[in-house]
C-alpha atoms as a PDB file:
ATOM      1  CA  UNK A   1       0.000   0.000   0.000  1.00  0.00           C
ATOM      2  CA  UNK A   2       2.644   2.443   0.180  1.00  0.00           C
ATOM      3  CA  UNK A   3       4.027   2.292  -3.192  1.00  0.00           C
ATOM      4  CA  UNK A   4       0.193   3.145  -3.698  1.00  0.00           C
ATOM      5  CA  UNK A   5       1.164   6.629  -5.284  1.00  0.00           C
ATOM      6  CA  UNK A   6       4.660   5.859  -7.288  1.00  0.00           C
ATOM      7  CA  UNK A   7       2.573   2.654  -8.641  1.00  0.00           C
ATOM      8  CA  UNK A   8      -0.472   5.184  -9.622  1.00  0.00           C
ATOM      9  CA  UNK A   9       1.748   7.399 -11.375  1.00  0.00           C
ATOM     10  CA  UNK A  10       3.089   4.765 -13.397  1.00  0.00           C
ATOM     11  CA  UNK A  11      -0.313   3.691 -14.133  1.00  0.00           C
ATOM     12  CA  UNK A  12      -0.587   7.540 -15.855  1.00  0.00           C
ATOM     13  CA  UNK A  13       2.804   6.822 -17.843  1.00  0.00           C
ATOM     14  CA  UNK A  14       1.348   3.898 -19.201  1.00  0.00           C
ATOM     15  CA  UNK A  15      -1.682   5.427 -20.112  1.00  0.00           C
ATOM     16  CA  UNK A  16       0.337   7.743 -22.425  1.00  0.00           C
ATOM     17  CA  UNK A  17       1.607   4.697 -23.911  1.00  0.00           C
ATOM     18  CA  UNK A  18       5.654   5.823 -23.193  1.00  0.00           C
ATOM     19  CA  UNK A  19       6.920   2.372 -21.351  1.00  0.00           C
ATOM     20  CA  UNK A  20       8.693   1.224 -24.152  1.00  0.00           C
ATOM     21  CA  UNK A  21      12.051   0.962 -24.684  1.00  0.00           C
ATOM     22  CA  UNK A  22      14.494   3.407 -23.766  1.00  0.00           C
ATOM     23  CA  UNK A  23      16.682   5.719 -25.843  1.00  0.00           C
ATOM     24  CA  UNK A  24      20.252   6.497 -24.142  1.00  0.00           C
ATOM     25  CA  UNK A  25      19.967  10.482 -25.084  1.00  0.00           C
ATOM     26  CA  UNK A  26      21.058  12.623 -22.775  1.00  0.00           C
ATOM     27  CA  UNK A  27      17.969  13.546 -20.248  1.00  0.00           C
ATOM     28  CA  UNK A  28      17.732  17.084 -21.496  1.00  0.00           C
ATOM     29  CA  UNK A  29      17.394  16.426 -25.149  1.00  0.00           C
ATOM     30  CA  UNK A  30      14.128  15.612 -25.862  1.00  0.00           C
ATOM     31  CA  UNK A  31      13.540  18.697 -23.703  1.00  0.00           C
ATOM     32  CA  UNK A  32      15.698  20.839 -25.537  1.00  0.00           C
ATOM     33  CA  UNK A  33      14.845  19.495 -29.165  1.00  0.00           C
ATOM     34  CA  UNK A  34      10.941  20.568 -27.575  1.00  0.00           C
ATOM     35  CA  UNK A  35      12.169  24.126 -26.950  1.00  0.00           C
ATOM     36  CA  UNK A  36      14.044  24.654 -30.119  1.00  0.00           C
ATOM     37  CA  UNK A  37      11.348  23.079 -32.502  1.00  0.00           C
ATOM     38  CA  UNK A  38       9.275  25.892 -30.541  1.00  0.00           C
ATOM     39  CA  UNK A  39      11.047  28.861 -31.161  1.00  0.00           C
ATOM     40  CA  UNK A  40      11.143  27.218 -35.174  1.00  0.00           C
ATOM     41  CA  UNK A  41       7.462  26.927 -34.937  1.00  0.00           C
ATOM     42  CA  UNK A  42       6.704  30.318 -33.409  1.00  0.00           C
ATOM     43  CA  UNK A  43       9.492  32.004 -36.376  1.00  0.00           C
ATOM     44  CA  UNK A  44       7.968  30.518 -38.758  1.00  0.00           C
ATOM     45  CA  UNK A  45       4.523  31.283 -38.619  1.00  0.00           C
ATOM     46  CA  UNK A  46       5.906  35.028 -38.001  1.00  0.00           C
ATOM     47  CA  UNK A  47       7.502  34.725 -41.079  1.00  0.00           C
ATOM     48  CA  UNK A  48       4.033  33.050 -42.682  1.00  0.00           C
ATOM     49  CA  UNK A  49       2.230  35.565 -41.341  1.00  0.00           C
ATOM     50  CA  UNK A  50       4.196  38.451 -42.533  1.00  0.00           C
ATOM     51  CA  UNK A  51       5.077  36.967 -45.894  1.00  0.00           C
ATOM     52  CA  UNK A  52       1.243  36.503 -46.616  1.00  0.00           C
ATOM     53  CA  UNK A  53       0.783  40.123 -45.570  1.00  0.00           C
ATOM     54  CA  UNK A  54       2.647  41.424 -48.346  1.00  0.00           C
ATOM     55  CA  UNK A  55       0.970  39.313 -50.653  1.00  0.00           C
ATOM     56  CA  UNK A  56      -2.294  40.230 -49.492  1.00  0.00           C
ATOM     57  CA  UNK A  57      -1.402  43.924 -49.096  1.00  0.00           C
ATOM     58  CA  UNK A  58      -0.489  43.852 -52.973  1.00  0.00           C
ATOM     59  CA  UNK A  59      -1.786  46.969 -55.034  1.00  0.00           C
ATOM     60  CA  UNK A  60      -3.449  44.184 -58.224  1.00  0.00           C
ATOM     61  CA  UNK A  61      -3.543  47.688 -60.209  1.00  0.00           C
ATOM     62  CA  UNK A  62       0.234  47.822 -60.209  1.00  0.00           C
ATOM     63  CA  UNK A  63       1.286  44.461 -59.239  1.00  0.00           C
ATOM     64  CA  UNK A  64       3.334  42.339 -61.983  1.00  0.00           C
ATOM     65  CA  UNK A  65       2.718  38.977 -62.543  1.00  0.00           C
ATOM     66  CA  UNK A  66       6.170  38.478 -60.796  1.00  0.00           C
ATOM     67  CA  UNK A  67       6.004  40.006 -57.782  1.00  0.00           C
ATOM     68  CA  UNK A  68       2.937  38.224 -57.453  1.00  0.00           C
ATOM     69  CA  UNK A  69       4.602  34.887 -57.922  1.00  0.00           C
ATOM     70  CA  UNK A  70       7.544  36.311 -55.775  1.00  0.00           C
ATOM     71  CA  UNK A  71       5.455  36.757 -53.055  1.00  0.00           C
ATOM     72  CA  UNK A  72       3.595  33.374 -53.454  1.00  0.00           C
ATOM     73  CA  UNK A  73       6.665  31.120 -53.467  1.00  0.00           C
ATOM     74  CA  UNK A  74       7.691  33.213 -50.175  1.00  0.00           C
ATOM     75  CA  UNK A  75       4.124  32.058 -48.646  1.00  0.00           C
ATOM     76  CA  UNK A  76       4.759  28.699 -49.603  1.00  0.00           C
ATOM     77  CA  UNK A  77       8.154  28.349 -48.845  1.00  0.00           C
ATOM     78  CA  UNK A  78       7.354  29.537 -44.804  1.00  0.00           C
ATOM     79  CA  UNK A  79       4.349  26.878 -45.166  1.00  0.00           C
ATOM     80  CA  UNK A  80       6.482  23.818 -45.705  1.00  0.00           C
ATOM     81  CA  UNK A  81       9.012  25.374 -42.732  1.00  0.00           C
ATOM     82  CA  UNK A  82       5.782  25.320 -40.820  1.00  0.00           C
ATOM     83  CA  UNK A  83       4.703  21.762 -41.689  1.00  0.00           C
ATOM     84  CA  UNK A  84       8.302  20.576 -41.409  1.00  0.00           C
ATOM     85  CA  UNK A  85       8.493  22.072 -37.532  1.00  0.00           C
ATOM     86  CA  UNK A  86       4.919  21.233 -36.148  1.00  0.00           C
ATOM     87  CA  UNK A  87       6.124  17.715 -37.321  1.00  0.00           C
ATOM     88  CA  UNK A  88       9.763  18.433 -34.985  1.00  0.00           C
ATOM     89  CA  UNK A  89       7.800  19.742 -32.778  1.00  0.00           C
ATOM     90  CA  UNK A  90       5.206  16.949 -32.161  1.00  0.00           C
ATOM     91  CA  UNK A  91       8.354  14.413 -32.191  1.00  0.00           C
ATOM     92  CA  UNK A  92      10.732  15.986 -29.927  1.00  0.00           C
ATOM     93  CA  UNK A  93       7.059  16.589 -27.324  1.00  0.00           C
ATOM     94  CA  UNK A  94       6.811  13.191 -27.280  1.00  0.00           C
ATOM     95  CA  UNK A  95      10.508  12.351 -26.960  1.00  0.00           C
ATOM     96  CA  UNK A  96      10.343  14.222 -24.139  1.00  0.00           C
ATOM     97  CA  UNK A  97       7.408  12.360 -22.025  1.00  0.00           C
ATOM     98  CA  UNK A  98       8.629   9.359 -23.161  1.00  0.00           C
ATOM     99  CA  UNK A  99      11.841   9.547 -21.888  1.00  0.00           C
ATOM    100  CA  UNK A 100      10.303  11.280 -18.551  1.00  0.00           C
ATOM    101  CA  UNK A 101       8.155   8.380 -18.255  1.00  0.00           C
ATOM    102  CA  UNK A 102      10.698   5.501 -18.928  1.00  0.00           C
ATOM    103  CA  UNK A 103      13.413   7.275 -16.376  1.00  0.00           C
ATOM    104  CA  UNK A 104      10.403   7.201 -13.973  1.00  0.00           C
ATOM    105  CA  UNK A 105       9.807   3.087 -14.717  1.00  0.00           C
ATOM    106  CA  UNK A 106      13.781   2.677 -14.268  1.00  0.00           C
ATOM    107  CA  UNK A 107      13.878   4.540 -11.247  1.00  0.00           C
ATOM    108  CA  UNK A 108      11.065   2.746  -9.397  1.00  0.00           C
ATOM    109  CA  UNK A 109      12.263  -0.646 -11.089  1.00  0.00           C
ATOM    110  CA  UNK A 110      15.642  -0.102  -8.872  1.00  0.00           C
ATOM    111  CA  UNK A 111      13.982   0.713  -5.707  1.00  0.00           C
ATOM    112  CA  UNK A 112      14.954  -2.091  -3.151  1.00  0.00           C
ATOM    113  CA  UNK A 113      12.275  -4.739  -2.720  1.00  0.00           C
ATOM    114  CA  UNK A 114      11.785  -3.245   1.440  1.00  0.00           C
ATOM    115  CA  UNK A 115      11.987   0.349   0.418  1.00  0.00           C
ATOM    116  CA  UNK A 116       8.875   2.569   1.774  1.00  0.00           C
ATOM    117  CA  UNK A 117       6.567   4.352   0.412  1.00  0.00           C
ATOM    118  CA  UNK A 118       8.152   7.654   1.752  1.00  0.00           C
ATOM    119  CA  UNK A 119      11.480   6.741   0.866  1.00  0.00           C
ATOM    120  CA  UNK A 120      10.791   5.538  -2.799  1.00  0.00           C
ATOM    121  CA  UNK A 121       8.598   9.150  -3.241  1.00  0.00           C
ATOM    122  CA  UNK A 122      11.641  10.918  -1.971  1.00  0.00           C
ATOM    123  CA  UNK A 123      14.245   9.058  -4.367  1.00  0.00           C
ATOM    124  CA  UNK A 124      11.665   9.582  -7.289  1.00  0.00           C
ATOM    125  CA  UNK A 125      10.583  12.919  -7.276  1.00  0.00           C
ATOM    126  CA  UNK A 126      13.062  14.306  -9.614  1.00  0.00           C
ATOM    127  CA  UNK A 127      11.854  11.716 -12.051  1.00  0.00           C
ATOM    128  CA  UNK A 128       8.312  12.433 -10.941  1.00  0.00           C
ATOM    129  CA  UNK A 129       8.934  16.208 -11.453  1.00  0.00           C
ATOM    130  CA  UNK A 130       9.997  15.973 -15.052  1.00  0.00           C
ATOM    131  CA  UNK A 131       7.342  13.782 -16.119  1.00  0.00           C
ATOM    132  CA  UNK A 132       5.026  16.379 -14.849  1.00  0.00           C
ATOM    133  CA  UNK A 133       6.692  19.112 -16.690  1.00  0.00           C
ATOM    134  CA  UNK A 134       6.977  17.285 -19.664  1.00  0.00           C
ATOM    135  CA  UNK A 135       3.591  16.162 -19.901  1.00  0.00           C
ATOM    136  CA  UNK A 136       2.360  19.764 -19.335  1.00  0.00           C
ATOM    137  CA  UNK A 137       4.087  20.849 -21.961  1.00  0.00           C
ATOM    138  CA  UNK A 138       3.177  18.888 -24.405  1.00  0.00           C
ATOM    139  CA  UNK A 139      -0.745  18.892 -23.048  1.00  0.00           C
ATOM    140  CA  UNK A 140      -0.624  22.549 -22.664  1.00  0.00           C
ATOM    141  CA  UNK A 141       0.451  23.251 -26.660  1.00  0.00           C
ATOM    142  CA  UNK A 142       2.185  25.912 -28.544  1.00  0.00           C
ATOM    143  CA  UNK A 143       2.043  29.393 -27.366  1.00  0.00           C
ATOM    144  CA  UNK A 144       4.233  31.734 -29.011  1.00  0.00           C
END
C-alpha cells in the first residue's frame, strides 16, 4: 500500500503509452529538441504571417505577374518550414514524455524490494517532477 502513489503514477505513464524501450539520449534532449522546434514553430509562422501580408497587401492595379509569384513562393516556402516544424515539434514533445516516463519506470524498477513508500517518493521525485513538466508541456500546446 505504500508504493500506492509511485505505482499510480506509473499507471498515468502507461496510459500515455511511453513504457517502451528506452533511448540512451542525454535527459535534457528531448527537452531541448521541444524548446528549439518551438522557437522554429513560433518564427515561422511570423515569417508566414508576414510573408502573406505582403501578398495580401499587394496593389493588383500595379502588381506584376512576378512580384505576385515572388510573393507566393515566399508564402509557400514559410508553409512547408511550418509543416516541417509542427512535425519536430510533435516528435521531440513526445521524446520528451517518453523519456520522462521511462526514467520514472527505471527509477522505481531499482527501488529495493523493502523500500517505503516515503522513501521511494523521496528518491523519485526528480523523475516524478519531469514527467510532470513534460507532460504539461506537451498537453498545454504551442504558445508563441
Amino acid at each position: 500500500m505504500k508504493r500506492f502513489p509511485v505505482i499510480g503514477v506509473l499507471c498515468v505513464s502507461a496510459v500515455f503509452g511511453l513504457a517502451a524501450c528506452s533511448d540512451n539520449n542525454d535527459d535534457n534532449s528531448a527537452a531541448e529538441q521541444a524548446t528549439k522546434a518551438a522557437a522554429d514553430l513560433c518564427t515561422d509562422l511570423n515569417s508566414l504571417k508576414s510573408d502573406n501580408a505582403k501578398l495580401k497587401a499587394m496593389n493588383p492595379a500595379s502588381a506584376t505577374k512576378d512580384q505576385v509569384k515572388d510573393a507566393y513562393d515566399a508564402v509557400q516556402k514559410d508553409w512547408d518550414n511550418v509543416k516541417d516544424n509542427v512535425a519536430k515539434l510533435k516528435q521531440a514533445e513526445q521524446d520528451a514524455v517518453k523519456q520522462a516516463a521511462e526514467d520514472l519506470k527505471k527509477g522505481y524498477e531499482e527501488l529495493p524490494g523493502d523500500t517505503t513508500g516515503k522513501d521511494a517518493l523521496t528518491k523519485l521525485q526528480p523523475q516524478i517532477q519531469k514527467l510532470d513538466e513534460a507532460s504539461t508541456a506537451a498537453a498545454t500546446g504551442l504558445k508563441c
